[in-house]
PDB file of N, CA and C in Angstrom:
ATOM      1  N   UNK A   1      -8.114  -5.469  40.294  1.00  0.00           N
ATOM      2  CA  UNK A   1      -6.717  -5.736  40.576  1.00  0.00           C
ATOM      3  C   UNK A   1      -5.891  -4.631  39.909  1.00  0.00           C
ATOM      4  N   UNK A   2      -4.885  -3.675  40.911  1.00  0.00           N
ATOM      5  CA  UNK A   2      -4.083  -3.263  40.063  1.00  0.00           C
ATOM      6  C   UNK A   2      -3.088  -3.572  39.221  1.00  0.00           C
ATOM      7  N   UNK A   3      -2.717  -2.750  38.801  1.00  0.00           N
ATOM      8  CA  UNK A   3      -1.690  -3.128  38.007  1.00  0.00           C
ATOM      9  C   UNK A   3      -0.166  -3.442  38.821  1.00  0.00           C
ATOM     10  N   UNK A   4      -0.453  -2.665  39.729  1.00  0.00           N
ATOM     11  CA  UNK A   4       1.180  -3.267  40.765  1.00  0.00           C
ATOM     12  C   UNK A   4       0.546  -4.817  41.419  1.00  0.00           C
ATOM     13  N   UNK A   5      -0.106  -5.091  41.282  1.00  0.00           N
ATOM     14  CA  UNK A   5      -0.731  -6.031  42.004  1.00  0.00           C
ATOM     15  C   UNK A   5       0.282  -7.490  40.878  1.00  0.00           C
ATOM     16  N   UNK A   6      -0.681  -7.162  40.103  1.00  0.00           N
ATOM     17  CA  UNK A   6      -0.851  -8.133  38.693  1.00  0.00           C
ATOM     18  C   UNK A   6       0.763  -8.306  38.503  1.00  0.00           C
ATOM     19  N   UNK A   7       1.290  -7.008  38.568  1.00  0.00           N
ATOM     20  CA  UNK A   7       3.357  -6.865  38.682  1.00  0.00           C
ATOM     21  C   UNK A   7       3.964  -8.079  39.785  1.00  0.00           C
ATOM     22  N   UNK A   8       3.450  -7.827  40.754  1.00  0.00           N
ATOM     23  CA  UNK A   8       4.094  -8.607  41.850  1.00  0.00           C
ATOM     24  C   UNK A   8       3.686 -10.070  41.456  1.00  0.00           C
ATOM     25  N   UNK A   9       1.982 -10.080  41.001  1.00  0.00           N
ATOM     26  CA  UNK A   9       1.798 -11.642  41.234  1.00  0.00           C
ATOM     27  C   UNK A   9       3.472 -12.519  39.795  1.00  0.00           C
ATOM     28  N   UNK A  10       2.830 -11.790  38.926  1.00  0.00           N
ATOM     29  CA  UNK A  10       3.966 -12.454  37.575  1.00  0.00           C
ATOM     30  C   UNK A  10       5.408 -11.985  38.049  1.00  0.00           C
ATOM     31  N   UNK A  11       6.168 -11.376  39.061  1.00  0.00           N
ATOM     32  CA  UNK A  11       7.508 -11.667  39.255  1.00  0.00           C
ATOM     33  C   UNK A  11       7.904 -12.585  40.143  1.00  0.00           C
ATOM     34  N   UNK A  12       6.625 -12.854  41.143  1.00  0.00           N
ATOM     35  CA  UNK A  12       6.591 -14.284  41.688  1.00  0.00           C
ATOM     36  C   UNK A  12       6.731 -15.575  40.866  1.00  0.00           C
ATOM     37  N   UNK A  13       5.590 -15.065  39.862  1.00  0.00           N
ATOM     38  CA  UNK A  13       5.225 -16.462  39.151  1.00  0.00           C
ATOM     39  C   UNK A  13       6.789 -16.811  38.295  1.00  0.00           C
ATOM     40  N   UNK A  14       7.710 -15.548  37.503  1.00  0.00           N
ATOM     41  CA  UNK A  14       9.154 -15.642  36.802  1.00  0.00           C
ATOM     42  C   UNK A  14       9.678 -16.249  38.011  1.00  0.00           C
ATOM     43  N   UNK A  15      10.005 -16.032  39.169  1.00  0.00           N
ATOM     44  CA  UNK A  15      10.611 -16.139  39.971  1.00  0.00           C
ATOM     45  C   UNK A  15      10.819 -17.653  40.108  1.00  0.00           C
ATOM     46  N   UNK A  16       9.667 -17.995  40.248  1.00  0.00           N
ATOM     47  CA  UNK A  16       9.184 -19.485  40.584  1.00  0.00           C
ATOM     48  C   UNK A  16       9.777 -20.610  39.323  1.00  0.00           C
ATOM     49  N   UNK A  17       9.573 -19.929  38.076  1.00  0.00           N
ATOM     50  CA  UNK A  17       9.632 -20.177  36.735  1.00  0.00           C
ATOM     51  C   UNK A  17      11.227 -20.469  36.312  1.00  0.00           C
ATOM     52  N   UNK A  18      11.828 -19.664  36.662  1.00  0.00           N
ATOM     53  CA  UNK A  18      13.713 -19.833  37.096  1.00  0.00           C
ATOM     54  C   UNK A  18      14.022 -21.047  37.506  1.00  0.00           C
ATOM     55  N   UNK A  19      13.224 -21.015  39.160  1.00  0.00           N
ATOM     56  CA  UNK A  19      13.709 -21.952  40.418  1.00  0.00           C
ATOM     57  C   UNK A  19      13.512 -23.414  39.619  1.00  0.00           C
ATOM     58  N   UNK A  20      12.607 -23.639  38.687  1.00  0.00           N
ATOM     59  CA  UNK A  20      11.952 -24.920  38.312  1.00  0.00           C
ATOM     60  C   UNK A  20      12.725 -24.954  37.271  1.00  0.00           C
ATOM     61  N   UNK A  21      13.523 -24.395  36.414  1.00  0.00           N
ATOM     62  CA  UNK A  21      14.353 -24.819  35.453  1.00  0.00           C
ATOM     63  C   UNK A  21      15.521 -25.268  35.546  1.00  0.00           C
ATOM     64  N   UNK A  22      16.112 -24.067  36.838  1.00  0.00           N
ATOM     65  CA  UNK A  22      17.338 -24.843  37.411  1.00  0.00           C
ATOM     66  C   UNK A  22      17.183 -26.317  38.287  1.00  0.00           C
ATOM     67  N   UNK A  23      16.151 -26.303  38.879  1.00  0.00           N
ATOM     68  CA  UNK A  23      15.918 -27.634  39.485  1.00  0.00           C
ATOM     69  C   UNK A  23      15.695 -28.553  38.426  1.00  0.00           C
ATOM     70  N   UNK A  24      15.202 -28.295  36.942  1.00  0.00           N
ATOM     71  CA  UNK A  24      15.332 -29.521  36.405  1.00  0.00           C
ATOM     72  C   UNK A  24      16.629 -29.589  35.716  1.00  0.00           C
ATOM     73  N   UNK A  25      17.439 -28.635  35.548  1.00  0.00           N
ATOM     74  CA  UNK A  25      18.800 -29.088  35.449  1.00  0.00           C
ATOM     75  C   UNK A  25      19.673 -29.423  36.020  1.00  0.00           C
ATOM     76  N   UNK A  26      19.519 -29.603  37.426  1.00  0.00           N
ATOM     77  CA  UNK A  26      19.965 -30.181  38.341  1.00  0.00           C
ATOM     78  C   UNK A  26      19.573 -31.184  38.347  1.00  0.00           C
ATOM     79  N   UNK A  27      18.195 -31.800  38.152  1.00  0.00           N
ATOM     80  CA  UNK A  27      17.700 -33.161  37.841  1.00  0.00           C
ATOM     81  C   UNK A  27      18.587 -34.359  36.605  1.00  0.00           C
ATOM     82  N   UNK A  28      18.994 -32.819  35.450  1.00  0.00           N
ATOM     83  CA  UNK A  28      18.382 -33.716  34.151  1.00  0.00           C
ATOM     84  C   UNK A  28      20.613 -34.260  34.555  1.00  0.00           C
ATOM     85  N   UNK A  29      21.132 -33.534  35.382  1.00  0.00           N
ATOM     86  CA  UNK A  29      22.218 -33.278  35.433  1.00  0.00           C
ATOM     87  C   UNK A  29      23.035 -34.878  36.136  1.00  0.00           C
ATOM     88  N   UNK A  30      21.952 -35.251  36.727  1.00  0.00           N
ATOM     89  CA  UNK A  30      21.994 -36.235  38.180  1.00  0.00           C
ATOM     90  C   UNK A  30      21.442 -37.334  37.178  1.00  0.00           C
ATOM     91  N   UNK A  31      20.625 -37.326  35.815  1.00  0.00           N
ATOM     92  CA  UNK A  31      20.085 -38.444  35.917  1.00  0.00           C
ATOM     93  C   UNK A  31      21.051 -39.215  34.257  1.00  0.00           C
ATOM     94  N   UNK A  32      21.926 -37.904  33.794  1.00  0.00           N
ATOM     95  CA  UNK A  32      22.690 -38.187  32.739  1.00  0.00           C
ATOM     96  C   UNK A  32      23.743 -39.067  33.433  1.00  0.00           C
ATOM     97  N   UNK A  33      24.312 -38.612  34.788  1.00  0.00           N
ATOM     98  CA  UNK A  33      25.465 -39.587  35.298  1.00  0.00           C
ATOM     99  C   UNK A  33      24.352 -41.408  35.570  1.00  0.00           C
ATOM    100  N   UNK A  34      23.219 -41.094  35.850  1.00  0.00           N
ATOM    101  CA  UNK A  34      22.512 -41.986  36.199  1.00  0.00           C
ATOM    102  C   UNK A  34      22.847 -42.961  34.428  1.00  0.00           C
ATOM    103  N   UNK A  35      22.439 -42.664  33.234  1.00  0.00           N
ATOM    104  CA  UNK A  35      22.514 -42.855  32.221  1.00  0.00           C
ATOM    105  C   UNK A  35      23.478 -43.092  31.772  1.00  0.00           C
ATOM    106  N   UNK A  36      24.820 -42.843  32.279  1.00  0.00           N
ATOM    107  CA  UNK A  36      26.373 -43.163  31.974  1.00  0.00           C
ATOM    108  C   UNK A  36      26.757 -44.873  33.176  1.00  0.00           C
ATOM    109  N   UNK A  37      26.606 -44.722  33.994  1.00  0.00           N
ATOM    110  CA  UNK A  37      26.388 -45.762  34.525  1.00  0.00           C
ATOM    111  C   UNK A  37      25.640 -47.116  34.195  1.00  0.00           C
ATOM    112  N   UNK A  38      24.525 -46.264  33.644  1.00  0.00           N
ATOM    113  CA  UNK A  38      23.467 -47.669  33.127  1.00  0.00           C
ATOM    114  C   UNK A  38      24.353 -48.240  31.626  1.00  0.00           C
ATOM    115  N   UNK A  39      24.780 -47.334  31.364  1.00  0.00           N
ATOM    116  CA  UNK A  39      25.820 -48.149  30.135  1.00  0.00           C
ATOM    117  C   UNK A  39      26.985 -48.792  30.402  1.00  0.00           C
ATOM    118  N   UNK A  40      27.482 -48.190  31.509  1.00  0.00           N
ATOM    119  CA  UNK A  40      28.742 -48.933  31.419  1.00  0.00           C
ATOM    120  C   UNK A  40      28.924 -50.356  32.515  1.00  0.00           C
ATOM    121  N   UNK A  41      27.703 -50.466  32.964  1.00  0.00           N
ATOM    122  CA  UNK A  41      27.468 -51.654  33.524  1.00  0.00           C
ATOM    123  C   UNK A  41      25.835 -52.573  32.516  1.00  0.00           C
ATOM    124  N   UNK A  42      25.888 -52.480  31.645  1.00  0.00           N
ATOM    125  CA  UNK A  42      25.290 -52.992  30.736  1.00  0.00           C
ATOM    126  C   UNK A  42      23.273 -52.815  31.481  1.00  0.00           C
ATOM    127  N   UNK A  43      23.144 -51.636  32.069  1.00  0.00           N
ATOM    128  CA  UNK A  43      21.671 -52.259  32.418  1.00  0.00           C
ATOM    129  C   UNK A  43      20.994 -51.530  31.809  1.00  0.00           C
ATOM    130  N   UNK A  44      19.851 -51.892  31.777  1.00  0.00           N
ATOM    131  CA  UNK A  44      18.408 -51.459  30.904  1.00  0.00           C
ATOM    132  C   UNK A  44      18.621 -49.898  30.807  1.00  0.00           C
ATOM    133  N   UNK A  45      17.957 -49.194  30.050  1.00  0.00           N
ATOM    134  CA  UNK A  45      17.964 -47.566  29.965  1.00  0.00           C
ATOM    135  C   UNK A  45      16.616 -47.180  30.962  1.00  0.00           C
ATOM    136  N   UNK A  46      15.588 -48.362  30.763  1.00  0.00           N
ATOM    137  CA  UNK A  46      14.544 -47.645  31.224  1.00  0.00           C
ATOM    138  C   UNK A  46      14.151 -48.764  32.513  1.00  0.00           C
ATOM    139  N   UNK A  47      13.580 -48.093  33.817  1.00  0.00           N
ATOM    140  CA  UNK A  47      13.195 -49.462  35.002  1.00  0.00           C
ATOM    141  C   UNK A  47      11.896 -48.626  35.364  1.00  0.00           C
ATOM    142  N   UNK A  48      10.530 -50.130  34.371  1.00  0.00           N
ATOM    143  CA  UNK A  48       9.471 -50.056  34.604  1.00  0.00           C
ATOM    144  C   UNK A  48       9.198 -49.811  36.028  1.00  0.00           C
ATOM    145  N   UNK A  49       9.391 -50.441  36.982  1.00  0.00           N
ATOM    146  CA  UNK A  49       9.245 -50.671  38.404  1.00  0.00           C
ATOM    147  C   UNK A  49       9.726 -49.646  39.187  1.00  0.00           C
ATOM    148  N   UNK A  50      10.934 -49.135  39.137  1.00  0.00           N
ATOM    149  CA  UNK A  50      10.999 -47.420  39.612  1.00  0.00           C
ATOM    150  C   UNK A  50      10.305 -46.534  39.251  1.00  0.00           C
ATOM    151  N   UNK A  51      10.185 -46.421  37.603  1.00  0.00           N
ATOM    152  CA  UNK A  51       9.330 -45.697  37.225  1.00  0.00           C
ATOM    153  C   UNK A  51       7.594 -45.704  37.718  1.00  0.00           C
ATOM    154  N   UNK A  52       7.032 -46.529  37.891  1.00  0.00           N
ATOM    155  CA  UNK A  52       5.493 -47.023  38.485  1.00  0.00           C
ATOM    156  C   UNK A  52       6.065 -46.299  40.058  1.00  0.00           C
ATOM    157  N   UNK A  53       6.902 -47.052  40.751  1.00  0.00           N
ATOM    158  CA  UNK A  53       7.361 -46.018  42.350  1.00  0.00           C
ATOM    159  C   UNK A  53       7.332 -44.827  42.520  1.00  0.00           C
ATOM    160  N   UNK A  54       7.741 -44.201  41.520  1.00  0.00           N
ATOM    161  CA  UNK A  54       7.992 -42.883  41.332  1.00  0.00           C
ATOM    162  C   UNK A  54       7.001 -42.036  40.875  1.00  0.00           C
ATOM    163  N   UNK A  55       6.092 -42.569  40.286  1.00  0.00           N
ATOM    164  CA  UNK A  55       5.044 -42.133  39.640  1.00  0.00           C
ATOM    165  C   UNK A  55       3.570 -42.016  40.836  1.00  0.00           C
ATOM    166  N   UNK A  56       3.616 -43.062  41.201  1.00  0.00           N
ATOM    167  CA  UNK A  56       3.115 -43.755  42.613  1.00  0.00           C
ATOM    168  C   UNK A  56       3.377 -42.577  43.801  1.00  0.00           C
ATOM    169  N   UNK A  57       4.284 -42.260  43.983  1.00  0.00           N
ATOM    170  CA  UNK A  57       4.917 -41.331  45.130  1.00  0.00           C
ATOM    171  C   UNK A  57       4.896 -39.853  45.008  1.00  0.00           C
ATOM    172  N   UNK A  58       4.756 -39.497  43.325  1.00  0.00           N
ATOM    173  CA  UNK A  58       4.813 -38.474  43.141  1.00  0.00           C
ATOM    174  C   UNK A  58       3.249 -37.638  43.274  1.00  0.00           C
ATOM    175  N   UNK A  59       2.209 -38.826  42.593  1.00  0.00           N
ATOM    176  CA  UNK A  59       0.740 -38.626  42.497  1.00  0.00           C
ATOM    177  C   UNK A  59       0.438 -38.283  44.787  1.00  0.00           C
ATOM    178  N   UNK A  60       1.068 -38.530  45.370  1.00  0.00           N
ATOM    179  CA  UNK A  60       0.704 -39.198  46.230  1.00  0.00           C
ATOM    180  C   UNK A  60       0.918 -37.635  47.125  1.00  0.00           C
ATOM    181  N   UNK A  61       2.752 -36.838  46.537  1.00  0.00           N
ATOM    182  CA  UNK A  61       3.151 -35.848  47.146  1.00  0.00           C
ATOM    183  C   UNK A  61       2.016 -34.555  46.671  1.00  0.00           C
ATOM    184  N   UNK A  62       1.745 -34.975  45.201  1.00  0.00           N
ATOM    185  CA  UNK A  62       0.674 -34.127  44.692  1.00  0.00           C
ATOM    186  C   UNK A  62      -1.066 -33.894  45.180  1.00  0.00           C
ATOM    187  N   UNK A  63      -1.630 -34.830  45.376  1.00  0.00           N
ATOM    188  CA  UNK A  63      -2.683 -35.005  46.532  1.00  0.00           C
ATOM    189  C   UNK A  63      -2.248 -33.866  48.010  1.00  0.00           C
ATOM    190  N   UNK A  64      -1.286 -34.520  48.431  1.00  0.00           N
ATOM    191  CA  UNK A  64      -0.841 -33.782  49.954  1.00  0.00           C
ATOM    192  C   UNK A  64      -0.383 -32.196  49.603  1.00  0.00           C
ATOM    193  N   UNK A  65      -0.651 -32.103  48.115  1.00  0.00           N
ATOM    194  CA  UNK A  65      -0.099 -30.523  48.001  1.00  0.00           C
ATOM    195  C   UNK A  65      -1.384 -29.772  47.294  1.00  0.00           C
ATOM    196  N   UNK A  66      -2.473 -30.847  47.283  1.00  0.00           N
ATOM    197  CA  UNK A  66      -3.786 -29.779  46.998  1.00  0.00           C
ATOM    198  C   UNK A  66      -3.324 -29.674  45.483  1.00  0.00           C
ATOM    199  N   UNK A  67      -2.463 -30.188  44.654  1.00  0.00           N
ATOM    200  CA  UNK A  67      -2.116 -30.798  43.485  1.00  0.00           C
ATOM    201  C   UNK A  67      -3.033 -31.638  42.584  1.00  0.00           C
ATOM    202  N   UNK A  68      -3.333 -31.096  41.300  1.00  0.00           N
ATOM    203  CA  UNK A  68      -4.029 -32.682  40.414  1.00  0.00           C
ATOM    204  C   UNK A  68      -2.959 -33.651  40.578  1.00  0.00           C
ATOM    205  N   UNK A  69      -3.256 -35.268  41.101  1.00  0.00           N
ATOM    206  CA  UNK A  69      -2.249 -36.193  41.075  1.00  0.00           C
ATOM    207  C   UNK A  69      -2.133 -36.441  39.322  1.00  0.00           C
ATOM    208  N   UNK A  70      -3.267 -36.048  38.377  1.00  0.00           N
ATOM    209  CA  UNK A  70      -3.185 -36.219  37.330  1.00  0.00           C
ATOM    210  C   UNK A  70      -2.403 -35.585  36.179  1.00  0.00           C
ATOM    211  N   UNK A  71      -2.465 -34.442  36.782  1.00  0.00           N
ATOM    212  CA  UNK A  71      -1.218 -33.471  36.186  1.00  0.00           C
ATOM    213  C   UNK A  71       0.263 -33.816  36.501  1.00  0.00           C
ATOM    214  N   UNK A  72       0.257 -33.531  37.644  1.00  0.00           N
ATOM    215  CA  UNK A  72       1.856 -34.376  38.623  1.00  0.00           C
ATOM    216  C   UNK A  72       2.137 -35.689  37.762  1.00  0.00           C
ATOM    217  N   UNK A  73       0.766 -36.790  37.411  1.00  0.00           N
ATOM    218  CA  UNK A  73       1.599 -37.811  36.708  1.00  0.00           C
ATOM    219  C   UNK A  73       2.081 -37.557  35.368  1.00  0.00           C
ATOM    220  N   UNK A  74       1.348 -36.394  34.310  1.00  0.00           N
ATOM    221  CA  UNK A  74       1.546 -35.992  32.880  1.00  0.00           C
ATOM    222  C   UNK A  74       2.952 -35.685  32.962  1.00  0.00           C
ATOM    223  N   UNK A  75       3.130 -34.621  34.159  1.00  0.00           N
ATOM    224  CA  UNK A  75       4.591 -33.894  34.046  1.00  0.00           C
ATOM    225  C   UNK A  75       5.780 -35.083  34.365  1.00  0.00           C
ATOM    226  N   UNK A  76       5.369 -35.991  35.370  1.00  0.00           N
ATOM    227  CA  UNK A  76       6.586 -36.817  35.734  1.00  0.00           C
ATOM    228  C   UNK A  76       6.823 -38.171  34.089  1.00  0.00           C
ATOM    229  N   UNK A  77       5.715 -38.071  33.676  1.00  0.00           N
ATOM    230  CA  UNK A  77       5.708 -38.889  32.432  1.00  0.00           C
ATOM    231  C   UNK A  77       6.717 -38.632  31.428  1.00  0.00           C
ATOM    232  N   UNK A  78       6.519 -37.056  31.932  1.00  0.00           N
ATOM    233  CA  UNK A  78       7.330 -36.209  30.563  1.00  0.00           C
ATOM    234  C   UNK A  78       8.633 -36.553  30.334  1.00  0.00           C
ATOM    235  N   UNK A  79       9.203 -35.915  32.080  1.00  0.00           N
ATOM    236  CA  UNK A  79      10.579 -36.250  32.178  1.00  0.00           C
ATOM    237  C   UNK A  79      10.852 -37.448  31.851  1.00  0.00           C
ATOM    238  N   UNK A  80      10.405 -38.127  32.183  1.00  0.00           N
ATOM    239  CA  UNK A  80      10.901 -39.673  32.591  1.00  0.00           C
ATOM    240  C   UNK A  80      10.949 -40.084  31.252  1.00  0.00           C
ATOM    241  N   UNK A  81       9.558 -40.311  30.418  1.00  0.00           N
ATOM    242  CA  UNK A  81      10.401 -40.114  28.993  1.00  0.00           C
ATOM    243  C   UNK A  81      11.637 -39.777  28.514  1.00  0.00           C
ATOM    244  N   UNK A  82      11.747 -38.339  28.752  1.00  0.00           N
ATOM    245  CA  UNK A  82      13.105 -37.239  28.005  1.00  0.00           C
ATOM    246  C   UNK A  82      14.394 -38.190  28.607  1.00  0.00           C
ATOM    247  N   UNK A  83      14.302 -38.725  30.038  1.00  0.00           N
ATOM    248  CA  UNK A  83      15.114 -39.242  30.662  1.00  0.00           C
ATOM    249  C   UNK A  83      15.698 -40.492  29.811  1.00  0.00           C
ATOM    250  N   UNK A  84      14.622 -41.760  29.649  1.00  0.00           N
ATOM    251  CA  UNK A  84      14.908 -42.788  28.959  1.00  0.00           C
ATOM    252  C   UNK A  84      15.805 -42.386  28.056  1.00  0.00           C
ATOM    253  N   UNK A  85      14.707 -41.441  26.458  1.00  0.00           N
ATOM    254  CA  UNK A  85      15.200 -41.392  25.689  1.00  0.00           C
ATOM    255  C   UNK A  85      17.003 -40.699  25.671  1.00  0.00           C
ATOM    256  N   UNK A  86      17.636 -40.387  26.658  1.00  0.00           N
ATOM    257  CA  UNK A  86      18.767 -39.663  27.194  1.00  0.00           C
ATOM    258  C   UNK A  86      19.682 -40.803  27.300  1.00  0.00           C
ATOM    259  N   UNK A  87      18.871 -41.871  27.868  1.00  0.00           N
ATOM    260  CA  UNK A  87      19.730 -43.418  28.616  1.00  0.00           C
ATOM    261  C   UNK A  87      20.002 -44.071  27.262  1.00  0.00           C
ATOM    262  N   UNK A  88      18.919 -43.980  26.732  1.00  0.00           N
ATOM    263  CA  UNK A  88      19.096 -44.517  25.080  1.00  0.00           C
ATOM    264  C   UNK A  88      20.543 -44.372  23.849  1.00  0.00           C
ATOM    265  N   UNK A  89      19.950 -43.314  24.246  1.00  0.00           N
ATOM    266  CA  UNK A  89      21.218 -42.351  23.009  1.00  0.00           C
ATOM    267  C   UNK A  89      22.965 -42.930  23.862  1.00  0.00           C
ATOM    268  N   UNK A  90      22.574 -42.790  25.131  1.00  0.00           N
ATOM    269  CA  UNK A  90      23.922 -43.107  25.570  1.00  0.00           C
ATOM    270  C   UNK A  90      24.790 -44.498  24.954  1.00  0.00           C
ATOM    271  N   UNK A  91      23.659 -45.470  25.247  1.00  0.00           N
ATOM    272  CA  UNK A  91      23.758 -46.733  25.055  1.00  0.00           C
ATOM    273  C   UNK A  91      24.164 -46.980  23.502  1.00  0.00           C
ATOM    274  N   UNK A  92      24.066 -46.412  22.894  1.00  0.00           N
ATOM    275  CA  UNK A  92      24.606 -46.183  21.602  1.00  0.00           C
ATOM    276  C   UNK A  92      23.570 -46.381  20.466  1.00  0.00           C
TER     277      UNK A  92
END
């Protein structure tokens, strides 16, 4: 492999690496109003049952993408954590 080779593959891979940060701040952006809401109508920070849906759906998009569904679930774990703990802090 050359070295222009090896260049192109890693400005793809930055490239890609960007797109996925802004998409999770666009996520984390959507799920703080989600978290302002859950307080000011008194509901839970965290919903076992979306969360299992979501988790469920995500393993499922990951399969159909030639994806570990097992990895796909580590990463959606992650967020969803960071998320709670976000709903938390709100709640006071």
């Amino acid at each position: 492999m050359s070295d222009a080779v090896l260049k192109a593959y890693r400005e793809s891979i930055d490239n890609i690496d960007a797109a996925l940060v802004f998409m999770l701040a666009e996520r984390f952006k959507i799920t703080q109003a989600v978290g302002r809401h859950k307080a000011t109508h008194g509901l839970p920070p965290a919903d076992p049952g979306r969360e299992a849906e979501q988790i469920a759906r995500l393993r499922q998009l990951a399969s159909s993408a030639n994806l570990d569904p097992e990895f796909s679930e580590k990463f959606l774990r992650f967020i969803i954590d960071e998320v709670i703990r976000h709903h938390q802090a709100q709640q006071g």
